[in-house]
N, C-alpha and C. Protein backbone atom coordinates (compact mmCIF):
# COMPACT_ATOMS: atom_id res chain seq x y z
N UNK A 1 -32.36 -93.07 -50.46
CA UNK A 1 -32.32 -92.39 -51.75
C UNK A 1 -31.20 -92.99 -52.59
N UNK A 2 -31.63 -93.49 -53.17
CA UNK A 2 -30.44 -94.14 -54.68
C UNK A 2 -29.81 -93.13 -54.91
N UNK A 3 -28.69 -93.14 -55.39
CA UNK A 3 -27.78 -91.65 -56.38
C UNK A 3 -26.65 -92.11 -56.97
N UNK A 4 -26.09 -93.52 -56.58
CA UNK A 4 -25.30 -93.96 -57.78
C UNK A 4 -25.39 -94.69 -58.40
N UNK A 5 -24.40 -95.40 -59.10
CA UNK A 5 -24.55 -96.18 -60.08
C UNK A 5 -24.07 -97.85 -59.42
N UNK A 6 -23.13 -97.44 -58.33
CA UNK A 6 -22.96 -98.74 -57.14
C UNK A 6 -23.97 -98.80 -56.66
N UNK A 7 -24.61 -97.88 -56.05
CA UNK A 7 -26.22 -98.07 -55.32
C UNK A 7 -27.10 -98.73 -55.79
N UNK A 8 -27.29 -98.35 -57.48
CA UNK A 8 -27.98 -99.14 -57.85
C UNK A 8 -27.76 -100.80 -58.46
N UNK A 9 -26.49 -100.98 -58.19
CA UNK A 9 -26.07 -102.36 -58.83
C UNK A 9 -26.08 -103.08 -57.75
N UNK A 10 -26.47 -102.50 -56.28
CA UNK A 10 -26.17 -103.55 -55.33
C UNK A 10 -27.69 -103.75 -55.30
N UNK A 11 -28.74 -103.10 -55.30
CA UNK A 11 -30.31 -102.79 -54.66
C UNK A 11 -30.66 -104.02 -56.47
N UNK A 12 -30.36 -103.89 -57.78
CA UNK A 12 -30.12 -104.58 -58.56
C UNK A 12 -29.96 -106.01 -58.02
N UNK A 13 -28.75 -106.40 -57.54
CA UNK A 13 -28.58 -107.94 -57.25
C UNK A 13 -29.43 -108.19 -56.33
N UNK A 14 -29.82 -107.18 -55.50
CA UNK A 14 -30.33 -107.82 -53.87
C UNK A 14 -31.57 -107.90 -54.74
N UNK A 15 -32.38 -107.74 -55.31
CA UNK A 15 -33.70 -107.71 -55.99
C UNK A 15 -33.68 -109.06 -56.85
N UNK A 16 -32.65 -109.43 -56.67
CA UNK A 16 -32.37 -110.93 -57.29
C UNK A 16 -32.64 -112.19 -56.33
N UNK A 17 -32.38 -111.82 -55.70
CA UNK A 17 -32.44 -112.60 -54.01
C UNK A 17 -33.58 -112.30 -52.98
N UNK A 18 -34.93 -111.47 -53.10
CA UNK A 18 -36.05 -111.33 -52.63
C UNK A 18 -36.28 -110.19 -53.22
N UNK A 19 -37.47 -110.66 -53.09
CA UNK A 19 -39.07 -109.92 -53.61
C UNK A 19 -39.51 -108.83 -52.55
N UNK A 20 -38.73 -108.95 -51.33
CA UNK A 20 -39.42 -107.84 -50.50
C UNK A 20 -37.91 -106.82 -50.25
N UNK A 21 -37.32 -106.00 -51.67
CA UNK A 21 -36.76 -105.00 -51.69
C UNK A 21 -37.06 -103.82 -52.77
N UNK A 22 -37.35 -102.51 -52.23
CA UNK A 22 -37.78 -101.42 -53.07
C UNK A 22 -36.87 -100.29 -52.78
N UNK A 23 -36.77 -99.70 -54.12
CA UNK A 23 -36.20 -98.01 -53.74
C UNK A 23 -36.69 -97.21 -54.36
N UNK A 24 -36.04 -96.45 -54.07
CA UNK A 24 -36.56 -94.47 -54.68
C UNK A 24 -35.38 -93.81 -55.64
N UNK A 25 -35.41 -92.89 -56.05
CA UNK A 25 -34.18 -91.94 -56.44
C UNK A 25 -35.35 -90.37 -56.40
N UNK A 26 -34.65 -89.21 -56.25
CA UNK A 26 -35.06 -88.09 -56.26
C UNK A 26 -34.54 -87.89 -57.59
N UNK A 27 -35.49 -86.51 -57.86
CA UNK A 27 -35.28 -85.97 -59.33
C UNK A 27 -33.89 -85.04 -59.24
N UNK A 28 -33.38 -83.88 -58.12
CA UNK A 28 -32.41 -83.65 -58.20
C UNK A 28 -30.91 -84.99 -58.56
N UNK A 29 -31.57 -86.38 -58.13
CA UNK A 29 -30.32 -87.26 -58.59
C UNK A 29 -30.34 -87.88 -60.12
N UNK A 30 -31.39 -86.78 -60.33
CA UNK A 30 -31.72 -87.76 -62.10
C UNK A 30 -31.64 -86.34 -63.25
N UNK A 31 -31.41 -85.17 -62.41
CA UNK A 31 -31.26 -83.85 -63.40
C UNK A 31 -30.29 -82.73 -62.94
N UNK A 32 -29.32 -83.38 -62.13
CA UNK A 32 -28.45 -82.38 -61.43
C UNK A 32 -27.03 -83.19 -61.48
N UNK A 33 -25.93 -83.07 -61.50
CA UNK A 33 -24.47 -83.53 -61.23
C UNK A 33 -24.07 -83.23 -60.21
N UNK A 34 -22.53 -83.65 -59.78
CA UNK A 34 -21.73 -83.03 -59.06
C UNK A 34 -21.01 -81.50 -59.91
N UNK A 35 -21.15 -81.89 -61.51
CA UNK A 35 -20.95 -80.26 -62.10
C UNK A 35 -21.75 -79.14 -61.92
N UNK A 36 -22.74 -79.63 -61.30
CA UNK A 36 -23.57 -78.43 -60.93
C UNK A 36 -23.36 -77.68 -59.65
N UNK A 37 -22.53 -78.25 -58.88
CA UNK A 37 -22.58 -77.50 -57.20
C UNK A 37 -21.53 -76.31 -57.48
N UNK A 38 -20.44 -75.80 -58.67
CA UNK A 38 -19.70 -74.79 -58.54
C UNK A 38 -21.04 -74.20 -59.11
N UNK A 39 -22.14 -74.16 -59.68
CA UNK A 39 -23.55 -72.61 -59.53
C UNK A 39 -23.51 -72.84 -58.38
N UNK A 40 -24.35 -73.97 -57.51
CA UNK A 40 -25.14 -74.25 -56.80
C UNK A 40 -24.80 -73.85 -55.12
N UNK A 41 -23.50 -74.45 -55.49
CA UNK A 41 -22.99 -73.66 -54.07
C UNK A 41 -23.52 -74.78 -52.94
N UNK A 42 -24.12 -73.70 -51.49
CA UNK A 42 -25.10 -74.77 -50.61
C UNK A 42 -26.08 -75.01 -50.70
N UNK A 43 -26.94 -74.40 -52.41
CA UNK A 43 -28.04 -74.49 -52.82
C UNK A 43 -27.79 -76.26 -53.16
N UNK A 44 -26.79 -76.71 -53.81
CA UNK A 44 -26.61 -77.98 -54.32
C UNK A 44 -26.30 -78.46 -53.36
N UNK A 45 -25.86 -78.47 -51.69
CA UNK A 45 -25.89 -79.91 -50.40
C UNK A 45 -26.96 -80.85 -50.10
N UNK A 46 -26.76 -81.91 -50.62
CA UNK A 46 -27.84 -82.80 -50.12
C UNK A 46 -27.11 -83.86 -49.65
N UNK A 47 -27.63 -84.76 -49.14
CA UNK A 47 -27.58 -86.43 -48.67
C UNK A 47 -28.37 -87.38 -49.10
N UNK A 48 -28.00 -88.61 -50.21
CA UNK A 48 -26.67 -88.26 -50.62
C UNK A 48 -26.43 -86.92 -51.67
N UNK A 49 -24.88 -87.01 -51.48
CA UNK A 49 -23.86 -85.64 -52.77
C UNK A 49 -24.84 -85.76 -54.14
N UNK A 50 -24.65 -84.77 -54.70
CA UNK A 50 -24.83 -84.97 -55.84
C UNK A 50 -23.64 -85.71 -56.26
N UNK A 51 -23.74 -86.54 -58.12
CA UNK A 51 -23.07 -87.69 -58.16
C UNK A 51 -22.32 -87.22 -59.68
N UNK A 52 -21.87 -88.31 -60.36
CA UNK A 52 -21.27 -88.56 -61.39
C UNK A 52 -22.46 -88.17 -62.66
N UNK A 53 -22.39 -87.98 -64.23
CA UNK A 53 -23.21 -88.21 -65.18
C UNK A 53 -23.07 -89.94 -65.58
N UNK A 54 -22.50 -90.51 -65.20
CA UNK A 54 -22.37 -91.45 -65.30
C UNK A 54 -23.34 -92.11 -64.17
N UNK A 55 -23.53 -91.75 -63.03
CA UNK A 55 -24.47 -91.86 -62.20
C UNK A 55 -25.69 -91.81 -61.84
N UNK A 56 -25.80 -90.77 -62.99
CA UNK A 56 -27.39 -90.20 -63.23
C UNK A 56 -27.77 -91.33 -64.85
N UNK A 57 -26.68 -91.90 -65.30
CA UNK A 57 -27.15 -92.45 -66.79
C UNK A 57 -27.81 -93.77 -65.95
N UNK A 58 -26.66 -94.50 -64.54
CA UNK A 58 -27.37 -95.68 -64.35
C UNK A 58 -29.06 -95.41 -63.94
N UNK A 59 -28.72 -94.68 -62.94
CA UNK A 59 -30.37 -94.36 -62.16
C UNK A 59 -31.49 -94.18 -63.56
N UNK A 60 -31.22 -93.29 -64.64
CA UNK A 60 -32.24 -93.20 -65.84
C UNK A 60 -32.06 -94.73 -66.28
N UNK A 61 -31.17 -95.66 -66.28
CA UNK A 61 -31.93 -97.00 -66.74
C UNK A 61 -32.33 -98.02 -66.19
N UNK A 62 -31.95 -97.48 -64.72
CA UNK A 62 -32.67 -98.44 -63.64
C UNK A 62 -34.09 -98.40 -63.63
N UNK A 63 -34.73 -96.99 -64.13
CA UNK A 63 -35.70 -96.01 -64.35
C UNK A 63 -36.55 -97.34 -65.34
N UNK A 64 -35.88 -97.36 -66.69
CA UNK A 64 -36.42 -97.72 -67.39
C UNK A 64 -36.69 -99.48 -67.35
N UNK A 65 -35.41 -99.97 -66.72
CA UNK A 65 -35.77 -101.33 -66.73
C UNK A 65 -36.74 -101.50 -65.53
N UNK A 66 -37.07 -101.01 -64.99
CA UNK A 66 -38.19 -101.34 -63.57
C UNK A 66 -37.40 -101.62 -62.45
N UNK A 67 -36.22 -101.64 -62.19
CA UNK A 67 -35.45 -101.75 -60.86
C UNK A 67 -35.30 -100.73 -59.64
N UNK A 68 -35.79 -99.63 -60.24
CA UNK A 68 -35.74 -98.32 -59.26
C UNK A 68 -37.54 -98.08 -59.38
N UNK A 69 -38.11 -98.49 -58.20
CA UNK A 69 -39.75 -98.54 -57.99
C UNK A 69 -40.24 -97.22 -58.14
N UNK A 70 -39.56 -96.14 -57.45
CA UNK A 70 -40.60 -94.89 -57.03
C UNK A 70 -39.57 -93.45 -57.17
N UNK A 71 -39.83 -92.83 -57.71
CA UNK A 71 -39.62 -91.33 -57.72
C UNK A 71 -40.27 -90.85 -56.99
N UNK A 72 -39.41 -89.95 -56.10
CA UNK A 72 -40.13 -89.53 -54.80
C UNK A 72 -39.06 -88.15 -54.63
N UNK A 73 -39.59 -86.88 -54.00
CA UNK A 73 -38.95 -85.26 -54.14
C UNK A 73 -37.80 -85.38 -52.70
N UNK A 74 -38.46 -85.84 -51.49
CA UNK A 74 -37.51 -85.63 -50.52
C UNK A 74 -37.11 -84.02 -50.13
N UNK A 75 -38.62 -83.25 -50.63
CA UNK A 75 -38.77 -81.89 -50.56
C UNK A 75 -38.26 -81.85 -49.27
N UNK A 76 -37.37 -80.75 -48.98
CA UNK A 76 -36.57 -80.02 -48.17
C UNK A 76 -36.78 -78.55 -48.30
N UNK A 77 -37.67 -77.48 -48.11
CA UNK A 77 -37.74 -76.17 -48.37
C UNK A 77 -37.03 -75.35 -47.51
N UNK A 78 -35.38 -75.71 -47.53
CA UNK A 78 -34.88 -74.90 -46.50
C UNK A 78 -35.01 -73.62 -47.03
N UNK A 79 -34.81 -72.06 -46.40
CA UNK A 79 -34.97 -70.49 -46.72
C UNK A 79 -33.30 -70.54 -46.91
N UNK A 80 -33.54 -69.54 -47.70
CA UNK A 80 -32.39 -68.80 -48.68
C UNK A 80 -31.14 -68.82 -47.73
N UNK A 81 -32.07 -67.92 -46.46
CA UNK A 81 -30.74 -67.59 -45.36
C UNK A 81 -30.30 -69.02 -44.94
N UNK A 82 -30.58 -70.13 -45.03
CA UNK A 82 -30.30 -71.34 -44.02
C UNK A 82 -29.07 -71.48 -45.19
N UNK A 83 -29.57 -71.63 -46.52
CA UNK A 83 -28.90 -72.37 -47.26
C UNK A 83 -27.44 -71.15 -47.49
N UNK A 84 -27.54 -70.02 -47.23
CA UNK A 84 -26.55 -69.16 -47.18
C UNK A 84 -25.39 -68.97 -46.17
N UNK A 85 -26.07 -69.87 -44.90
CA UNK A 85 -25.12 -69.96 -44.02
C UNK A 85 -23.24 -70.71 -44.90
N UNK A 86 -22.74 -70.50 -43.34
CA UNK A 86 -21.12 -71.60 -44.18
C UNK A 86 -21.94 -73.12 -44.09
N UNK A 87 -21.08 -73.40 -44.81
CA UNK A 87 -21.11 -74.97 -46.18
C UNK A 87 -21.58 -75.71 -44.23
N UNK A 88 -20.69 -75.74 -43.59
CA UNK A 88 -21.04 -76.52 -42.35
C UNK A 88 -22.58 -76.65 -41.54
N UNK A 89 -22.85 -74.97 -41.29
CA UNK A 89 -24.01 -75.25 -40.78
C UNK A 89 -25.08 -74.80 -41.75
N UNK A 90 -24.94 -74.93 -42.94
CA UNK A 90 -26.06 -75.20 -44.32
C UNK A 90 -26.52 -76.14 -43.95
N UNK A 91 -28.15 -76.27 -43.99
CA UNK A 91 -28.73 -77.95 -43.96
C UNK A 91 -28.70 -78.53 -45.41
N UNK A 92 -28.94 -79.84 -45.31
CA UNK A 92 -28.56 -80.74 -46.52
C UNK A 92 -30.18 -80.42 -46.98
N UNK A 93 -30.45 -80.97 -48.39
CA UNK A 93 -31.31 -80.72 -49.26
C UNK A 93 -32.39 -79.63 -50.18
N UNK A 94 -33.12 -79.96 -50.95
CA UNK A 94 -33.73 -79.09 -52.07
C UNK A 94 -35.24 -79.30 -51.93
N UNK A 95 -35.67 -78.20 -51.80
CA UNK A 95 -37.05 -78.62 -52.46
C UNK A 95 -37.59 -78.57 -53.81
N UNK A 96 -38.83 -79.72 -54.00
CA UNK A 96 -39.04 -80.17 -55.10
C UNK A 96 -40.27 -80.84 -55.42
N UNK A 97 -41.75 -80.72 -54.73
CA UNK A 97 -42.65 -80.84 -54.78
C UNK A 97 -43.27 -80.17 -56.20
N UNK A 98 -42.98 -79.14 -56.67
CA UNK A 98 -43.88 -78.82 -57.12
C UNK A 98 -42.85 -78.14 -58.77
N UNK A 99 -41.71 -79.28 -58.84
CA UNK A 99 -41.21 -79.22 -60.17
C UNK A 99 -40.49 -80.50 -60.51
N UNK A 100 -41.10 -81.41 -59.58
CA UNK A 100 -40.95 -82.99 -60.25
C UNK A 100 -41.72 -83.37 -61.29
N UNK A 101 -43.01 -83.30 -60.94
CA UNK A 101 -43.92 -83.30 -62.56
C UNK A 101 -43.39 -82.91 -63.63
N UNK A 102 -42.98 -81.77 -63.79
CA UNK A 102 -42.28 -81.10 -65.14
C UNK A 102 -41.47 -81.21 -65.45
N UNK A 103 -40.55 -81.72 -64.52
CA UNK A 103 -39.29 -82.22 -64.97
C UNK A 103 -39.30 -83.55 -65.36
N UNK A 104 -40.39 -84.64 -64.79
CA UNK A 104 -40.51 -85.58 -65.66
C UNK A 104 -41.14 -86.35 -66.46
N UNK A 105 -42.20 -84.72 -66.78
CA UNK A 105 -42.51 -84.51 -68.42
C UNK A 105 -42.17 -84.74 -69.38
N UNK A 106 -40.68 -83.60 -69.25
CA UNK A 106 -39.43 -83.17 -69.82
C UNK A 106 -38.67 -84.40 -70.13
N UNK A 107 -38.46 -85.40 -69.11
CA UNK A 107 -37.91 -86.74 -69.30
C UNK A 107 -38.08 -87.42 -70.40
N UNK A 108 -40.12 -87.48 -70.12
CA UNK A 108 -40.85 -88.35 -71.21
C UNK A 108 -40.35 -87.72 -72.46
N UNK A 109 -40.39 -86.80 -72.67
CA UNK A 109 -40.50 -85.77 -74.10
C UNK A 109 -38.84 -86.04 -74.33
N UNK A 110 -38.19 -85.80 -73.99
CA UNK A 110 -36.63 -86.19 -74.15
C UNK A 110 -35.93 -87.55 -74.24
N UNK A 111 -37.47 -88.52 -74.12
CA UNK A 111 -36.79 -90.21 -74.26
C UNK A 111 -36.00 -90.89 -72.90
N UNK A 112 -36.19 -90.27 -71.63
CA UNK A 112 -35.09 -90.69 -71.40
C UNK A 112 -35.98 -91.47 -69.94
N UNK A 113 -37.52 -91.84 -70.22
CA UNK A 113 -38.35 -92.33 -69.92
C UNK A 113 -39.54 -92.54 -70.24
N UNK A 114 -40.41 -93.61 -70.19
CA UNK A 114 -41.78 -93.48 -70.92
C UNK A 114 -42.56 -92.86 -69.95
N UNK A 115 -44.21 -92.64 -70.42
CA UNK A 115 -44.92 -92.32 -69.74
C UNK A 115 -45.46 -93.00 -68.42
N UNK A 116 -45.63 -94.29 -69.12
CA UNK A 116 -45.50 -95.53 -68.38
C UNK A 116 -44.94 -95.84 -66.81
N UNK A 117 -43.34 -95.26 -67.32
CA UNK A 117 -42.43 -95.58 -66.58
C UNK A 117 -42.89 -94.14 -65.23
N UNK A 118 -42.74 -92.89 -65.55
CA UNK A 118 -43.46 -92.22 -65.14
C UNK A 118 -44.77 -92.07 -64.35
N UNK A 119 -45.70 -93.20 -65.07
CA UNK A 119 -47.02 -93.55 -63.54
C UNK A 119 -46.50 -94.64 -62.84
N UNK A 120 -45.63 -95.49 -63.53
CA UNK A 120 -45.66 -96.41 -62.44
C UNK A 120 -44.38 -95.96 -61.56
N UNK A 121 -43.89 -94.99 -61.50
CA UNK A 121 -42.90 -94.71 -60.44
C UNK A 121 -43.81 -93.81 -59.53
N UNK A 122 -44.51 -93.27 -59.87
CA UNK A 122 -45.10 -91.70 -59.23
C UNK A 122 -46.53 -92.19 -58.80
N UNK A 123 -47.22 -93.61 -59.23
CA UNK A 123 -48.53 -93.48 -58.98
C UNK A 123 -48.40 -95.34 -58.48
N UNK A 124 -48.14 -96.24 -59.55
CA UNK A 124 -49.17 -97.07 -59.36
C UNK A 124 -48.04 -98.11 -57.78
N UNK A 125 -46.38 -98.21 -58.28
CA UNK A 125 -45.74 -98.52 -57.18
C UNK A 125 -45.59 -98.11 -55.44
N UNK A 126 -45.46 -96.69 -55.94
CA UNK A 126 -45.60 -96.22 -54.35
C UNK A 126 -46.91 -96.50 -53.51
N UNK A 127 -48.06 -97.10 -54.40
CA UNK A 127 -49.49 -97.28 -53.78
C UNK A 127 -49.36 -98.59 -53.15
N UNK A 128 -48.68 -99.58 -54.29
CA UNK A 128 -48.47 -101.01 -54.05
C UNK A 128 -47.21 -101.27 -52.81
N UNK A 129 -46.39 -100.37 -52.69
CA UNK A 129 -45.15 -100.60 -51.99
C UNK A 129 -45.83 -100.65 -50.58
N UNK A 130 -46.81 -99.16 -50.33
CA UNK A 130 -47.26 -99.11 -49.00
C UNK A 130 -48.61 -99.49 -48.71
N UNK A 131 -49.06 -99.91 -49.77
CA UNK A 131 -50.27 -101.17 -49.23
C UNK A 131 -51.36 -100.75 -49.57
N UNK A 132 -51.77 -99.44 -50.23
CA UNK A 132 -53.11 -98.64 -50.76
C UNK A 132 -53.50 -99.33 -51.66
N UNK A 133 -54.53 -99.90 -51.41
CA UNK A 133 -55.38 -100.87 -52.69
C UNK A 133 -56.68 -99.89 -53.40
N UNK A 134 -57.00 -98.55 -52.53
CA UNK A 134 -57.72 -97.66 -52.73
C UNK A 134 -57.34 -96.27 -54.40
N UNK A 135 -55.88 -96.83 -54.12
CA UNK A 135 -55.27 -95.21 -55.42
C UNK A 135 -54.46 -96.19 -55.85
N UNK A 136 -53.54 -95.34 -57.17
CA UNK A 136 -52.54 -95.67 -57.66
C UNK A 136 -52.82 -95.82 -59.09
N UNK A 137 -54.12 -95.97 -59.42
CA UNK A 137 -54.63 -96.53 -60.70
C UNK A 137 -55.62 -95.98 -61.27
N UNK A 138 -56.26 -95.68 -62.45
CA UNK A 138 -57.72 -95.17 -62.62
C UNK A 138 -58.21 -96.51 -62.77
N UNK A 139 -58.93 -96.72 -61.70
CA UNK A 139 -60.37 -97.55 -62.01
C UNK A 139 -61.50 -97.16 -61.33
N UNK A 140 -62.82 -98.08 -61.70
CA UNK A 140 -63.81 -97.63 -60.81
C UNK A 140 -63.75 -98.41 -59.39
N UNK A 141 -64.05 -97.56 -58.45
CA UNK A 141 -63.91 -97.93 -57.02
C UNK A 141 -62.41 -96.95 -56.60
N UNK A 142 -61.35 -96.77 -57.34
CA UNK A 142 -60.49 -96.00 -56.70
C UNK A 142 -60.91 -94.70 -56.08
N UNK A 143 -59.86 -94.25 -55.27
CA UNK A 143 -59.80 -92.53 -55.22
C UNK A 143 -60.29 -91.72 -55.67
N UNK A 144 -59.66 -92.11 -56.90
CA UNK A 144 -59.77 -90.71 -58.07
C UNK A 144 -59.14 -89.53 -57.89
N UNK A 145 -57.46 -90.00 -58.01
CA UNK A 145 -56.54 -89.06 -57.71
C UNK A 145 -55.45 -89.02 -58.71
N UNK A 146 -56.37 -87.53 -59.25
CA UNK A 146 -55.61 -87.85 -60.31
C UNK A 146 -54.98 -86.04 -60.96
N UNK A 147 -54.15 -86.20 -61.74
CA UNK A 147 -53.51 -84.95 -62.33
C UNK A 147 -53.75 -84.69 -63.73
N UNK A 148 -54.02 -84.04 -64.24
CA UNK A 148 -54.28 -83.41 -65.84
C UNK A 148 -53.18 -82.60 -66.20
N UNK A 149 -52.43 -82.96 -66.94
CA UNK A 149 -51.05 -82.38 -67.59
C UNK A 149 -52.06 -81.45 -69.57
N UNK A 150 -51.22 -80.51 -69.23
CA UNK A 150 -51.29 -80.19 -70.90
C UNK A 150 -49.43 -80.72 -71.40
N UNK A 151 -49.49 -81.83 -72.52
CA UNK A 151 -48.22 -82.15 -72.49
C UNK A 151 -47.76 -81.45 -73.23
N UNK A 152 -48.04 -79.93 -74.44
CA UNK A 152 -47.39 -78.92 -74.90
C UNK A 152 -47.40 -78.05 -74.39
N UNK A 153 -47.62 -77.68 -73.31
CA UNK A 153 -47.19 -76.38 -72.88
C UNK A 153 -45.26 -76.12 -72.20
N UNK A 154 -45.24 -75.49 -73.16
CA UNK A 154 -43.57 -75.25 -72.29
C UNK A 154 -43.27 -73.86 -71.48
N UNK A 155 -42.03 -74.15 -70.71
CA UNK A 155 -42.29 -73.00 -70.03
C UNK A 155 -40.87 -73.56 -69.13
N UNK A 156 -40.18 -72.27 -68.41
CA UNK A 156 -39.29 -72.32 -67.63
C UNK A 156 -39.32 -72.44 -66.48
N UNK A 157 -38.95 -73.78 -65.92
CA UNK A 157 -39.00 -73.10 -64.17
C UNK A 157 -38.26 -72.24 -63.70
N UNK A 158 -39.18 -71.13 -62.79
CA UNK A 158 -38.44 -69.74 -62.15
C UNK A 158 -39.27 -70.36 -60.95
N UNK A 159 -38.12 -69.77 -59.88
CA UNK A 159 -38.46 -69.97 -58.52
C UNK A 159 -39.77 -68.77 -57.68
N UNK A 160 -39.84 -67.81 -58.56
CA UNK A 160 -40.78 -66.57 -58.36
C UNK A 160 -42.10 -67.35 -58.69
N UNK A 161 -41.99 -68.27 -59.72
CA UNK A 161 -43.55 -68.59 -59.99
C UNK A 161 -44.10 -70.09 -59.18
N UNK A 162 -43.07 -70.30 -57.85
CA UNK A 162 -43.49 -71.32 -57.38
C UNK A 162 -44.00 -71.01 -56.53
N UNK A 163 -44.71 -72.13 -55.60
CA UNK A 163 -45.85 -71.45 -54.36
C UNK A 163 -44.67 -72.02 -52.71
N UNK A 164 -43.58 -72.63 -52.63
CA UNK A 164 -42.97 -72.78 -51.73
C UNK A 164 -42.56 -71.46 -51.20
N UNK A 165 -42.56 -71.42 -49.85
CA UNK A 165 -42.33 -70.54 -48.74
C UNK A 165 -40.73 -70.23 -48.55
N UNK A 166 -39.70 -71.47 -49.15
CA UNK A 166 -38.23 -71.59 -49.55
C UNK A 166 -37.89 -70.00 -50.55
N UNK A 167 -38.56 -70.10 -51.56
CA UNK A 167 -37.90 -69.26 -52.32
C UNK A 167 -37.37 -69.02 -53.66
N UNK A 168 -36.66 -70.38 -53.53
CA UNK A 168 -35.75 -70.90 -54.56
C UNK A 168 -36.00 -72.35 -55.06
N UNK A 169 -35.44 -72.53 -56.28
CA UNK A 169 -35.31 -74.14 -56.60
C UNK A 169 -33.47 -74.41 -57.20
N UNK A 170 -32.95 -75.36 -57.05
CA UNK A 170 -32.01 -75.83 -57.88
C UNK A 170 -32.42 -75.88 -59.13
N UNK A 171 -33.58 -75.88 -59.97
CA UNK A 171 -33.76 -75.94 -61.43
C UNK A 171 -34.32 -74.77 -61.67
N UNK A 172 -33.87 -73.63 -61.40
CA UNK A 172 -33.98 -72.34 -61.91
C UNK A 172 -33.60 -72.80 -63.18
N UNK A 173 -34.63 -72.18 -64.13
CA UNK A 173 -34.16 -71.93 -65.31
C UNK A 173 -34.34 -73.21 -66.94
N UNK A 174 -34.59 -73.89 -65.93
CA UNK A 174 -34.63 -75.22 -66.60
C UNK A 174 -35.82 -75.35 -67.58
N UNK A 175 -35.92 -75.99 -68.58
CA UNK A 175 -37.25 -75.61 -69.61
C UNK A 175 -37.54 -76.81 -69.65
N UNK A 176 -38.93 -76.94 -69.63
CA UNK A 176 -39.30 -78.19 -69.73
C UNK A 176 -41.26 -77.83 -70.36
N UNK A 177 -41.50 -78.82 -71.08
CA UNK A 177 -42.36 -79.41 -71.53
C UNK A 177 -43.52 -80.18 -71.02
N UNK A 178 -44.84 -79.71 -70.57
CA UNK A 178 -46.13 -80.45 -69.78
C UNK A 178 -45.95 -79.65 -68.57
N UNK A 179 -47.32 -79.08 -68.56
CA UNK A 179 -47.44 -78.06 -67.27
C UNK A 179 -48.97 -78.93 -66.77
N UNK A 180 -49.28 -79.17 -64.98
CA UNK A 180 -50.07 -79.38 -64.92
C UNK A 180 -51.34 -78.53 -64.64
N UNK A 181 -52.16 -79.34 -65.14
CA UNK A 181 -53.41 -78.23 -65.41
C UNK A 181 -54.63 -78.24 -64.15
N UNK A 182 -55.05 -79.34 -63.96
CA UNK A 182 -55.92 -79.68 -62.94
C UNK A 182 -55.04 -80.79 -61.92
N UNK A 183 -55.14 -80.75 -60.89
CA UNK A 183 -55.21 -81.74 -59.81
C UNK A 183 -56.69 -82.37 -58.92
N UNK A 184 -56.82 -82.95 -58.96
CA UNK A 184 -58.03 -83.90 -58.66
C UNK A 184 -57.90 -84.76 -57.26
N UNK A 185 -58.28 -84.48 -56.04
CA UNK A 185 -57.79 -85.40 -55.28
C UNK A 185 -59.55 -86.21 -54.54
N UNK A 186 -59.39 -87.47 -54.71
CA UNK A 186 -60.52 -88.12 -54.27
C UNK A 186 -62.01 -87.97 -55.00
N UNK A 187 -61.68 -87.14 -56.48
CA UNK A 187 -62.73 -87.10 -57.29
C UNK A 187 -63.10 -85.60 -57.43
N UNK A 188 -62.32 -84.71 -56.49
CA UNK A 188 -62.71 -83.38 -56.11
C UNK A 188 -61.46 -82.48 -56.79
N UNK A 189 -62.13 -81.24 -57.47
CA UNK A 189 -60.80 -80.35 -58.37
C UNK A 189 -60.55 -79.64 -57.05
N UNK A 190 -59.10 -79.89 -56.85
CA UNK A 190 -58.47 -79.02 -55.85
C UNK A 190 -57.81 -77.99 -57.00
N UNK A 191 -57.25 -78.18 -57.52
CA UNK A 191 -56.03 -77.26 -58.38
C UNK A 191 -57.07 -76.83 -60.16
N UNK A 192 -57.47 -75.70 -60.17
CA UNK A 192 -57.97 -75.72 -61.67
C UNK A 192 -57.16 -74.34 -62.10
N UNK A 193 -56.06 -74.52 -63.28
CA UNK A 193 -56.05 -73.97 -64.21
C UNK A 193 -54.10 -73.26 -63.38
């Protein structure tokens, strides 16, 4: 998981020197600080820390220049009580399956990524990284795995209106822009409305 701004200047050069290096960053390392852990408490422990704003500015332009391949959640749904234990035996991470989309909606709509940049982190790289010649893309012969966003709908994430068994999210509260509407997996509506 990328999360700084050294992280990404080294994964940067080494990408200079072969073609067979890729990474990730999570959305908690692209919408959360280290100013956020006095809310967050052991809701905010992960591996890696949360980081610098300065940290989160490199990762958003690693984002944009194509050096950081894949956005990926690294969903962790620990329960309330785990994360309530002391700071020691708290387990590390957040879950985030099912408010990465909207949060980087919210991105697109805020400039601080294209749409573009957005499928090809979330769809067409992670297909190419691990070898799926089947998804990643709309064409004919693919999958057909695909998501339907309404990109005006706004709305707050609350942890009450999520379907995780956790409870909670670190982006309580957070407003964001594009709710998804349908999910489509293999040509088939799993998710309507």
């Amino acid at each position: 998981h990328l999360s700084s701004k050294a992280g990404f200047e080294l994964v940067e050069k080494a990408k200079q020197e072969s073609e067979n290096i890729s990474c990730e960053v999570c959305p908690h390392h692209l919408f959360l600080t280290e100013d956020d852990l006095e809310k967050l408490g052991n809701f905010g422990k992960m591996n890696p820390p949360l980081r610098t704003k300065e940290d989160t500015h490199a990762l958003w332009k690693g984002i944009r220049n194509g050096i950081i391949d894949c956005i990926a959640t690294d969903h962790a749904p620990h329960t309330i009580a785990e994360k309530q234990k002391p700071y020691n035996e708290a387990p590390s991470g957040v879950p985030g399956v099912e408010t990465m989309l909207p949060l980087l909606l919210q991105a697109v709509h805020e400039e601080k990524m294209s749409i573009s940049d957005l499928v090809r982190c979330t769809a067409e790289n992670p297909a190419r990284i691990f070898g799926y010649t089947d998804r990643g893309s709309l064409e004919v012969g693919k999958l057909g795995d695909v998501v339907v966003v309404d990109p005006t709908a706004k709305y707050t994430i609350e942890a009450k209106n999520l379907h995780s068994k956790c409870g909670w999210t670190p982006f309580e509260g957070f407003k964001v822009k594009g709710k998804v509407s349908k999910t489509i997996i293999g040509g088939k509506v799993i998710v309507d409305g």
